[in-house]
N, C-alpha and C. Protein backbone atom coordinates (compact mmCIF):
# COMPACT_ATOMS: atom_id res chain seq x y z
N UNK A 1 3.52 22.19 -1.66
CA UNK A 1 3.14 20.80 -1.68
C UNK A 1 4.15 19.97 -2.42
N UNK A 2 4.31 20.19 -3.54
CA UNK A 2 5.42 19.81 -3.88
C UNK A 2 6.92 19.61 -3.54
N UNK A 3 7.19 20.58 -3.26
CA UNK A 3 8.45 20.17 -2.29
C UNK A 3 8.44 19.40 -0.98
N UNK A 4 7.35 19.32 -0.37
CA UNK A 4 7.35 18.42 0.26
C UNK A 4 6.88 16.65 -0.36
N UNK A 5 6.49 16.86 -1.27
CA UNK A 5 6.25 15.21 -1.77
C UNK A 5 7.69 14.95 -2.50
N UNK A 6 8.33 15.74 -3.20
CA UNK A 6 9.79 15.86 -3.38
C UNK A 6 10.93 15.17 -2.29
N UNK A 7 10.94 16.01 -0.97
CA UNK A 7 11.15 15.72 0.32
C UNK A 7 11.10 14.56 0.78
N UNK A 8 10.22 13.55 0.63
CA UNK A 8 9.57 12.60 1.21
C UNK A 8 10.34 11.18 0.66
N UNK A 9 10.10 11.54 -1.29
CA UNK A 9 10.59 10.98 -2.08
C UNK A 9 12.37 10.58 -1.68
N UNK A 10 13.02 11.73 -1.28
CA UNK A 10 14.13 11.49 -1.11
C UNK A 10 14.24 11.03 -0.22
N UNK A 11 13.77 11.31 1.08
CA UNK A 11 13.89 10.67 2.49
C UNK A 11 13.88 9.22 2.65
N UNK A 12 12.58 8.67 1.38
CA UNK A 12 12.18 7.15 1.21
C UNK A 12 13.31 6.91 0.63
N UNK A 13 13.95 7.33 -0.18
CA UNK A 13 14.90 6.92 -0.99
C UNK A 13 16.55 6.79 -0.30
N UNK A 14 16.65 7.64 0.33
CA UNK A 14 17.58 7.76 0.82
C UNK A 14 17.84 6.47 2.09
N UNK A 15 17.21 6.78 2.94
CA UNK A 15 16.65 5.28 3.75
C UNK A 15 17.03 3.62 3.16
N UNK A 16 15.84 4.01 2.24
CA UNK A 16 16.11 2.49 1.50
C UNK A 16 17.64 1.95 1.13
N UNK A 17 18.08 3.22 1.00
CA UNK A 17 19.60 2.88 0.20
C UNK A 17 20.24 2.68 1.17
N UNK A 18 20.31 3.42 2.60
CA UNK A 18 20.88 2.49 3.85
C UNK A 18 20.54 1.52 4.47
N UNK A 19 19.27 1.56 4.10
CA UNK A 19 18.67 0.12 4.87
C UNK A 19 19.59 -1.42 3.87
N UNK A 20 19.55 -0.98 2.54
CA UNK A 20 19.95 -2.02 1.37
C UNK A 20 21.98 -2.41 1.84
N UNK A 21 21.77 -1.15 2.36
CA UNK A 21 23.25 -1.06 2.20
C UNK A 21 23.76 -2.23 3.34
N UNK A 22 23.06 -1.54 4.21
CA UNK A 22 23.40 -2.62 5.58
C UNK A 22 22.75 -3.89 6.23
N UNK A 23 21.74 -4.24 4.54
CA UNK A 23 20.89 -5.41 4.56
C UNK A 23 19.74 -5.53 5.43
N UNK A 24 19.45 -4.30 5.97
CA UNK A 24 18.62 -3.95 7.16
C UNK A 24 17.54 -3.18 6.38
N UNK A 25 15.99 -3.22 6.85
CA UNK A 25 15.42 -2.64 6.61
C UNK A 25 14.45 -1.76 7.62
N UNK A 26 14.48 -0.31 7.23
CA UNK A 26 13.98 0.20 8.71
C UNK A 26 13.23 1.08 8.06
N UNK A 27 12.04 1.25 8.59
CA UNK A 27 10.94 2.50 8.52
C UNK A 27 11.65 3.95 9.14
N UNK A 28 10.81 5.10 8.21
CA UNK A 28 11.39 5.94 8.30
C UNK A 28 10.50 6.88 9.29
N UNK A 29 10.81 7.50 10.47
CA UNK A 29 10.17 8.01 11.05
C UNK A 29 9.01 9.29 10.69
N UNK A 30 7.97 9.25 11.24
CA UNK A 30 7.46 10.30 10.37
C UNK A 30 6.84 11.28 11.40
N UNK A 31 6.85 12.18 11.23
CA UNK A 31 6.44 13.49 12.47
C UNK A 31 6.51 14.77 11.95
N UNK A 32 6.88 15.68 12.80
CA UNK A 32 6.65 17.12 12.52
C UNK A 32 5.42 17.34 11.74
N UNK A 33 5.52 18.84 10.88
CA UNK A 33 4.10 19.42 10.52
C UNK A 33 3.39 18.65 9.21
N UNK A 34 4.27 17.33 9.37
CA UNK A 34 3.27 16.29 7.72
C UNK A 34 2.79 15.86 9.01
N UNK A 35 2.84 15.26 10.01
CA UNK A 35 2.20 14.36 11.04
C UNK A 35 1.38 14.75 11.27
N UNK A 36 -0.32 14.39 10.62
CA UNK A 36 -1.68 14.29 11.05
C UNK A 36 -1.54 14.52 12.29
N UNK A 37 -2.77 14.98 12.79
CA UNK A 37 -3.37 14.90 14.15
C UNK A 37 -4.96 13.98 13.84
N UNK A 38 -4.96 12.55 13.77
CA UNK A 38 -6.76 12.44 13.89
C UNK A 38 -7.06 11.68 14.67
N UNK A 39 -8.50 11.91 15.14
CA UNK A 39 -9.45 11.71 15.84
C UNK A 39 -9.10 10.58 16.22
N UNK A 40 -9.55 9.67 17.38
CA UNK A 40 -9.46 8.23 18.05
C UNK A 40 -10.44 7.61 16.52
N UNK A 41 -11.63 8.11 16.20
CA UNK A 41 -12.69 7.35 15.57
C UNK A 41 -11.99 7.42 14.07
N UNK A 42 -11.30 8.28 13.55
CA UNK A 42 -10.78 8.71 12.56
C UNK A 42 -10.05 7.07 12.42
N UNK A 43 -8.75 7.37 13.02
CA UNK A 43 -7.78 6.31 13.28
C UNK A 43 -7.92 4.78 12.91
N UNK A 44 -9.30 4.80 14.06
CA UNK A 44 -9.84 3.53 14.22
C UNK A 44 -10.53 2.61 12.69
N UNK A 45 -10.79 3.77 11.96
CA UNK A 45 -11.52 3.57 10.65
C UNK A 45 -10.83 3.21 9.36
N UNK A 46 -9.68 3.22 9.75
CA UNK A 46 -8.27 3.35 8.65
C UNK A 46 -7.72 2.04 8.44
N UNK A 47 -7.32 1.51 7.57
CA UNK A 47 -7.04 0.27 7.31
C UNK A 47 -5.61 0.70 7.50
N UNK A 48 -4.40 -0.83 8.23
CA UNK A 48 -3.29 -0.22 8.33
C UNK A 48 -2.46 -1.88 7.32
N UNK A 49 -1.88 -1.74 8.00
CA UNK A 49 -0.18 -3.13 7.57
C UNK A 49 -0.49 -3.19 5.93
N UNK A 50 -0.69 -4.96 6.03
CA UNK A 50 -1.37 -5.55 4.89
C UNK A 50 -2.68 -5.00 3.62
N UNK A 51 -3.47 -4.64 5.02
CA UNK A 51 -4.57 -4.56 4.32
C UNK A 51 -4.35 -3.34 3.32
N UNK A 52 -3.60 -2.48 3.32
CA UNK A 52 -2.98 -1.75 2.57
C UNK A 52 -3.07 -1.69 1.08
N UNK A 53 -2.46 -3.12 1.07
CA UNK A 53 -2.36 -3.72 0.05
C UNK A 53 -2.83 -3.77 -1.21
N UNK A 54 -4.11 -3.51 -0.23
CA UNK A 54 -5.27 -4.07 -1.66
C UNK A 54 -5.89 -2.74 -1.69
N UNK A 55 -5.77 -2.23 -3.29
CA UNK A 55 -6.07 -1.09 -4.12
C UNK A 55 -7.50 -0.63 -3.10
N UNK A 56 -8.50 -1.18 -3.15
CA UNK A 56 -10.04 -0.62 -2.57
C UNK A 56 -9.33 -0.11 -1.27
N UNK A 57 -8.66 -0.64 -0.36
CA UNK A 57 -8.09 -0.37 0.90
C UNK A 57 -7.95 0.80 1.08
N UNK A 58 -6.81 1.02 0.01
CA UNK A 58 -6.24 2.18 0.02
C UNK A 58 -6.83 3.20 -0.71
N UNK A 59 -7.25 2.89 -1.88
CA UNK A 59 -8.18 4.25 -1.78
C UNK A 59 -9.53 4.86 -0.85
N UNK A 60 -9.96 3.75 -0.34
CA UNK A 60 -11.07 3.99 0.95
C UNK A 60 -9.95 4.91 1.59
N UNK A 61 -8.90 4.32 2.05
CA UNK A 61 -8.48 5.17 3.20
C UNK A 61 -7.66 6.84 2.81
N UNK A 62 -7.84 6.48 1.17
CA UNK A 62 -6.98 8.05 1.01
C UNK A 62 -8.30 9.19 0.59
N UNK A 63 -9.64 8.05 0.43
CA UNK A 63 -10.92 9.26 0.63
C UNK A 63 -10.87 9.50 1.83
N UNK A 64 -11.02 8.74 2.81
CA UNK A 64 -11.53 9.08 4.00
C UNK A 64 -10.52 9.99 4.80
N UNK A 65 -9.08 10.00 4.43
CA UNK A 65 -8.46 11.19 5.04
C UNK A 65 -8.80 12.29 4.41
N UNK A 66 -8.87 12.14 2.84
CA UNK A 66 -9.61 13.77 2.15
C UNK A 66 -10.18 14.06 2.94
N UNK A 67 -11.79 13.52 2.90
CA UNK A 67 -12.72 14.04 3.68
C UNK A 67 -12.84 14.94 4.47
N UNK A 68 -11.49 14.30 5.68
CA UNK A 68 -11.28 15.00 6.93
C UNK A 68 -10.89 15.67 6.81
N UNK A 69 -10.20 16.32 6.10
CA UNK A 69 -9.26 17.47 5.83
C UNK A 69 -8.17 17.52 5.80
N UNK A 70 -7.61 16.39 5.50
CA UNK A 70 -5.96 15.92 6.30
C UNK A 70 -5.20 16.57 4.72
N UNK A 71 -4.47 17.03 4.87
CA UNK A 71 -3.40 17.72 3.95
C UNK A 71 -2.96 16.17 3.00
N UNK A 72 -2.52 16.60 1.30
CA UNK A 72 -2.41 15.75 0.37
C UNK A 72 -0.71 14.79 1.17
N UNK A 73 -0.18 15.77 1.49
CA UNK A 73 1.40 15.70 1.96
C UNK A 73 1.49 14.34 3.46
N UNK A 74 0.25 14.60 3.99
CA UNK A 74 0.38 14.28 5.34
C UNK A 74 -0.42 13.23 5.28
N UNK A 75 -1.56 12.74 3.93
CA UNK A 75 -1.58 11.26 3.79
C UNK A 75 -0.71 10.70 3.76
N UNK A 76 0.05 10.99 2.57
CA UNK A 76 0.78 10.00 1.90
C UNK A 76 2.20 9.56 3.18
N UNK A 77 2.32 10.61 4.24
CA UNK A 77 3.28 9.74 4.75
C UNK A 77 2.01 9.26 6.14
N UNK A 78 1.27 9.40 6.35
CA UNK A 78 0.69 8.59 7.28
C UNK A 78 0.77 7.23 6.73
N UNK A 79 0.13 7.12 5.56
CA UNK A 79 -0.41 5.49 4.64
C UNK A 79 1.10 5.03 4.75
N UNK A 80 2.22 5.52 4.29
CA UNK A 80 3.52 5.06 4.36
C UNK A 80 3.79 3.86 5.93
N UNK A 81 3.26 5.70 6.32
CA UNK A 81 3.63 5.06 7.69
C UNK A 81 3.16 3.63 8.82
N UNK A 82 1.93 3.82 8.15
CA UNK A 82 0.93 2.67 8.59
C UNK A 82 1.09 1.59 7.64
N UNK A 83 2.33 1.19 6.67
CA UNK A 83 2.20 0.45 6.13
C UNK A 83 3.52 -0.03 6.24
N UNK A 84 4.44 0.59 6.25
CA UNK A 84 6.05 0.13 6.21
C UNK A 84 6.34 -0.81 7.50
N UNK A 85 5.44 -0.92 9.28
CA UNK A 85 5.95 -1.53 10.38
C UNK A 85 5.22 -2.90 9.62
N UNK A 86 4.24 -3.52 8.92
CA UNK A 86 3.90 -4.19 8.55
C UNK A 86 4.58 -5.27 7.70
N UNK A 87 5.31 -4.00 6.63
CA UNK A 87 5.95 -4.66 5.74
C UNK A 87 7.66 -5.24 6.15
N UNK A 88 8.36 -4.47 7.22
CA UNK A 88 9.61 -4.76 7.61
C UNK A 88 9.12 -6.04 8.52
N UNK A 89 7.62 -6.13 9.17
CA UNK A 89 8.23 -7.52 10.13
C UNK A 89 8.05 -8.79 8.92
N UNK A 90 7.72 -8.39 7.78
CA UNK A 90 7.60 -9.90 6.53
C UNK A 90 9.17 -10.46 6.68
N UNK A 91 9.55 -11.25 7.53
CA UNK A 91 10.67 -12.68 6.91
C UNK A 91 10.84 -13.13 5.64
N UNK A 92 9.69 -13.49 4.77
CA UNK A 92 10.03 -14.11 4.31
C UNK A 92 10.57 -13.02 3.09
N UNK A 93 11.04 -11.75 3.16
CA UNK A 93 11.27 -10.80 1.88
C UNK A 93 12.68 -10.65 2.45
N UNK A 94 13.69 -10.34 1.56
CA UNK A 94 14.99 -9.94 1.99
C UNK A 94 14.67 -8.37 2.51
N UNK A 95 15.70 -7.48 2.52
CA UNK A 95 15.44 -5.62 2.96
C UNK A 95 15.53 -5.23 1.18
N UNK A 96 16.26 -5.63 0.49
CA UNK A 96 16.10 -4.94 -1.21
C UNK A 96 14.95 -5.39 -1.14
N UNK A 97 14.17 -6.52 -1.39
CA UNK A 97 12.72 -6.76 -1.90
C UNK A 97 11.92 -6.06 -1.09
N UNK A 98 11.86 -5.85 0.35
CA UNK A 98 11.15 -4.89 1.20
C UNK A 98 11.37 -3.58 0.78
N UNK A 99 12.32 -3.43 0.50
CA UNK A 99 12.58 -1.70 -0.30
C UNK A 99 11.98 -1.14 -1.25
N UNK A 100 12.04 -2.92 -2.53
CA UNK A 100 11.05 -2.24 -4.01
C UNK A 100 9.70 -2.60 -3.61
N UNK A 101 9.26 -3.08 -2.77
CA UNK A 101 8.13 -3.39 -2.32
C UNK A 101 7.45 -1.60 -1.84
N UNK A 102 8.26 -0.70 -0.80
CA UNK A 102 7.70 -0.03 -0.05
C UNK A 102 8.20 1.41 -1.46
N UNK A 103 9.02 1.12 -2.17
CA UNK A 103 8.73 2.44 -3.27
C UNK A 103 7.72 1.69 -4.08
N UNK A 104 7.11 0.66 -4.31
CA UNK A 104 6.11 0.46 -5.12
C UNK A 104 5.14 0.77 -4.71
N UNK A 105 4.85 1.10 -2.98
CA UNK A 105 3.71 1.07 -2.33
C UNK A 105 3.46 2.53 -2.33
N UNK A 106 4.59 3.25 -2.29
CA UNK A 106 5.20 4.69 -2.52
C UNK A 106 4.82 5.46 -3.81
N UNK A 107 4.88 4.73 -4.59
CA UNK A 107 4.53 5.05 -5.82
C UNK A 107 2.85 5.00 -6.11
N UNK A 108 2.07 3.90 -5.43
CA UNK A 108 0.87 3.86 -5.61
C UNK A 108 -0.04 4.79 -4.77
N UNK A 109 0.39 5.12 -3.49
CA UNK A 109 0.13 5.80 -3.24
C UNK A 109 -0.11 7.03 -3.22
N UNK A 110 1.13 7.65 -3.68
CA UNK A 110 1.31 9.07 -4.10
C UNK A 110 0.25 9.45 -5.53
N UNK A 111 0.40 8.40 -6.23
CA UNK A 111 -0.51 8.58 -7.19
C UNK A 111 -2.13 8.91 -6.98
N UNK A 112 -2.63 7.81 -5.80
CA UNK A 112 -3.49 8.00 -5.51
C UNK A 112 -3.83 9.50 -4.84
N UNK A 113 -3.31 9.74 -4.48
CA UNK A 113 -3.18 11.11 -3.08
C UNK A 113 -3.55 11.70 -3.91
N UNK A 114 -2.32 12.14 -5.37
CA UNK A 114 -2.39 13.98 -5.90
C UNK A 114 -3.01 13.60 -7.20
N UNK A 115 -3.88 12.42 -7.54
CA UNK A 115 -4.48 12.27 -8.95
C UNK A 115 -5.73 12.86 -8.88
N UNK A 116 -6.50 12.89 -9.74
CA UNK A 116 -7.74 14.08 -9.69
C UNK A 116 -9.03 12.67 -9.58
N UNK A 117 -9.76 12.80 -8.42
CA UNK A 117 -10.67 12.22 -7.75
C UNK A 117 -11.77 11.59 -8.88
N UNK A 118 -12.01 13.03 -9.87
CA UNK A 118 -12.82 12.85 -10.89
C UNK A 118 -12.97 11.73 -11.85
N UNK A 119 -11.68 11.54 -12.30
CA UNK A 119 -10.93 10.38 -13.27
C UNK A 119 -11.30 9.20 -12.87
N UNK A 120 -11.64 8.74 -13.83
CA UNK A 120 -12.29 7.34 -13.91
C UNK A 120 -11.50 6.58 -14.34
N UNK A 121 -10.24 6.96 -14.02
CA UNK A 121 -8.55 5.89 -15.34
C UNK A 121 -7.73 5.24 -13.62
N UNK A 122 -7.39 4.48 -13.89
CA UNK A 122 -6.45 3.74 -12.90
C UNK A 122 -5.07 3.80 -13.67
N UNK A 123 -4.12 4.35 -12.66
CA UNK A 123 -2.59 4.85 -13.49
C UNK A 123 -1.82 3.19 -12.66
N UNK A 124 -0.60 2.36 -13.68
CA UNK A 124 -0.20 1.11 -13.35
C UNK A 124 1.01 1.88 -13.07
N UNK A 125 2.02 1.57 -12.35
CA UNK A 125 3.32 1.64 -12.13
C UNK A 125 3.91 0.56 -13.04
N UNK A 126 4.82 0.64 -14.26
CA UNK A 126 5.45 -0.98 -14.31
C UNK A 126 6.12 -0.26 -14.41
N UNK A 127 7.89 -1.83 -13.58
CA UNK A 127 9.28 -0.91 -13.82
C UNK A 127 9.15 -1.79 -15.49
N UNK A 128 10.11 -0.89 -16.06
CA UNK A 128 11.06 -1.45 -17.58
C UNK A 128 12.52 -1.38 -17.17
N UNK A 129 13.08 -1.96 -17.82
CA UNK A 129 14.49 -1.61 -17.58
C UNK A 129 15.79 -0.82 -19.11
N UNK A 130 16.02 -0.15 -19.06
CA UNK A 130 16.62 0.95 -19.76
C UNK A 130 16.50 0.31 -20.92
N UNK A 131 16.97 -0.69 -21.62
CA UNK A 131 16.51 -1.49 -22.83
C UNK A 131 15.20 -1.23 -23.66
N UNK A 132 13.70 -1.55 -22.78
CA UNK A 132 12.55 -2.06 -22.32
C UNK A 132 12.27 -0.61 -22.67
N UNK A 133 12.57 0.32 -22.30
CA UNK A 133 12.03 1.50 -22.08
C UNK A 133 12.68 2.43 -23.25
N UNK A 134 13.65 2.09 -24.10
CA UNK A 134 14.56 2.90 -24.80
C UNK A 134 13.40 2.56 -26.40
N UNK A 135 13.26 1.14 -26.21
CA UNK A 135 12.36 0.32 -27.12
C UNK A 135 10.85 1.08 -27.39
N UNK A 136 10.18 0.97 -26.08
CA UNK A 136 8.75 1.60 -25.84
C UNK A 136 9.12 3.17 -26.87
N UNK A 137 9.86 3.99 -25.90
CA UNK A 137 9.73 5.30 -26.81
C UNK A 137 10.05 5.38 -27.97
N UNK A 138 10.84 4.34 -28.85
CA UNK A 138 11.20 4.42 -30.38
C UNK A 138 9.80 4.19 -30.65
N UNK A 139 9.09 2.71 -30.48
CA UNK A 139 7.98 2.52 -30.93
C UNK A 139 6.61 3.84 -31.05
N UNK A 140 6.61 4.11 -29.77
CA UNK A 140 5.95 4.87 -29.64
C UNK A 140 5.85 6.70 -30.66
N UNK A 141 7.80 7.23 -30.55
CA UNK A 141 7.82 7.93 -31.64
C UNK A 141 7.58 7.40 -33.09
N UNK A 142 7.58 6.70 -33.50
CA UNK A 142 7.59 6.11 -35.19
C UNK A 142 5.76 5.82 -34.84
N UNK A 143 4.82 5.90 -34.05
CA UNK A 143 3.69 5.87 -34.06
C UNK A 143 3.23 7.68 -33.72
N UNK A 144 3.54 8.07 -33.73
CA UNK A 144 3.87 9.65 -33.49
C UNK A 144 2.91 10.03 -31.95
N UNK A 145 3.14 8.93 -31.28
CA UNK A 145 2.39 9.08 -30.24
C UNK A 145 3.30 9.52 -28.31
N UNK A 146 2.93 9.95 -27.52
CA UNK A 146 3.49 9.55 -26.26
C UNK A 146 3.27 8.12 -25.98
N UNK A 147 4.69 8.07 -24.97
CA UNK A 147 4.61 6.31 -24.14
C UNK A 147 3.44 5.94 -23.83
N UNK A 148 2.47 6.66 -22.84
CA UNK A 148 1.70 6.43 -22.23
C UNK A 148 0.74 6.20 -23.12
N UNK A 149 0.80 6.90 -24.11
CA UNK A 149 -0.82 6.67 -24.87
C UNK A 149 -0.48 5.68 -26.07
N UNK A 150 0.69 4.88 -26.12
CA UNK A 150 1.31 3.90 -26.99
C UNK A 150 1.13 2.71 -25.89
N UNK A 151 1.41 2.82 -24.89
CA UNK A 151 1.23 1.67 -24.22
C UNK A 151 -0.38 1.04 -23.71
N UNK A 152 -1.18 2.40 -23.69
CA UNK A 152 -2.78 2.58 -23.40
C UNK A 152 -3.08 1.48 -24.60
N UNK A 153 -3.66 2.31 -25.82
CA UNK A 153 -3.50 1.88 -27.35
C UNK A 153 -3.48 0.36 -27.07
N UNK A 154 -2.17 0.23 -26.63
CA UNK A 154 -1.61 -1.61 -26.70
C UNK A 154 -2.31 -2.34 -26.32
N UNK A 155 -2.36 -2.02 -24.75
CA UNK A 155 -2.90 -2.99 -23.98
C UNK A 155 -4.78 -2.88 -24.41
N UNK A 156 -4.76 -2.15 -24.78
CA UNK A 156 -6.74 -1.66 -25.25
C UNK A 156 -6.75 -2.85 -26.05
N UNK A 157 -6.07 -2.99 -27.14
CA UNK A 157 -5.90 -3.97 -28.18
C UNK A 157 -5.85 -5.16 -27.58
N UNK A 158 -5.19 -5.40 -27.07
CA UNK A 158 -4.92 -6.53 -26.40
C UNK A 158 -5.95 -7.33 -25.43
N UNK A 159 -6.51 -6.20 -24.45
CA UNK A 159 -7.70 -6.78 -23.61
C UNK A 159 -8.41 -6.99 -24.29
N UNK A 160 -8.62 -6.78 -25.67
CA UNK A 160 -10.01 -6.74 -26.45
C UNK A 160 -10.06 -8.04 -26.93
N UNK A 161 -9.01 -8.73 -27.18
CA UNK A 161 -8.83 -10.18 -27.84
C UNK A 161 -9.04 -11.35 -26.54
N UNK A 162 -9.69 -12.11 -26.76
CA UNK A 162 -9.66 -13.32 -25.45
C UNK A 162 -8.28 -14.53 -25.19
């Protein structure tokens, strides 16, 4: 499983970097043995483009492939897939902004797919930039804590104040 979400990662990645390169942005084909096989009613039930978008969407639609039995590997590029023809016909985004757009979507997704169902925590993607992030982990070591649970901590504090 892993090597194939590995796989995927690079494929998206790799793509993007030609799509950026040549100011073009193109979806990446998806087939062979990640390519679902479901049902007409299956299909029909699945939220695709936009609607994507929105967090409930997508996790409705990454239960409802559990359910079925659809392999962790072979969501995440279906949802890709049903989401990237959506996002390349947007005009008004250049192909770089369509790019960090579809690894952000990449990123939320995947999370969703291989995170444990049980968990009652919602995981955020934010980028930092090498500065931003060099900062976080000092802070965070001199609090003798990990990033994640230095940045948790924070923002806890923070929502708590009006």
């Amino acid at each position: 499983m892993r090597t194939r979400f590995l796989s995927l990662v690079a494929v998206l990645g790799l793509t993007a970097g030609a799509a950026q390169a040549a100011d073009k942005f193109e979806c990446p084909a998806v087939g062979g043995q990640d390519a679902p096989q479901l049902s007409a009613d299956l299909a029909k039930a699945l939220p695709t483009g936009g609607a994507l978008d929105k967090l409930e969407a997508l996790q409705n639609a990454v239960d409802l492939l559990r359910t079925n039995g659809v392999q962790a590997s072979s969501t995440v590029n279906y949802l890709m897939a049903s989401y990237c023809p959506w996002l390349a016909g947007n005009s008004q985004l250049s192909a770089a902004d369509k790019t960090k757009q579809m690894r952000r979507f990449a990123n939320r997704v995947t999370g969703l797919v291989y995170s444990n169902q049980d968990a009652e925590e919602i995981v955020f993607s934010v980028p930092l930039n090498p500065m931003e992030a060099a900062d976080l982990e000092a802070r965070a070591r001199e609090a003798k804590m990990t990033p994640g649970d230095w940045i948790a901590r924070s923002l806890r504090s923070t929502l708590k104040t009006p």
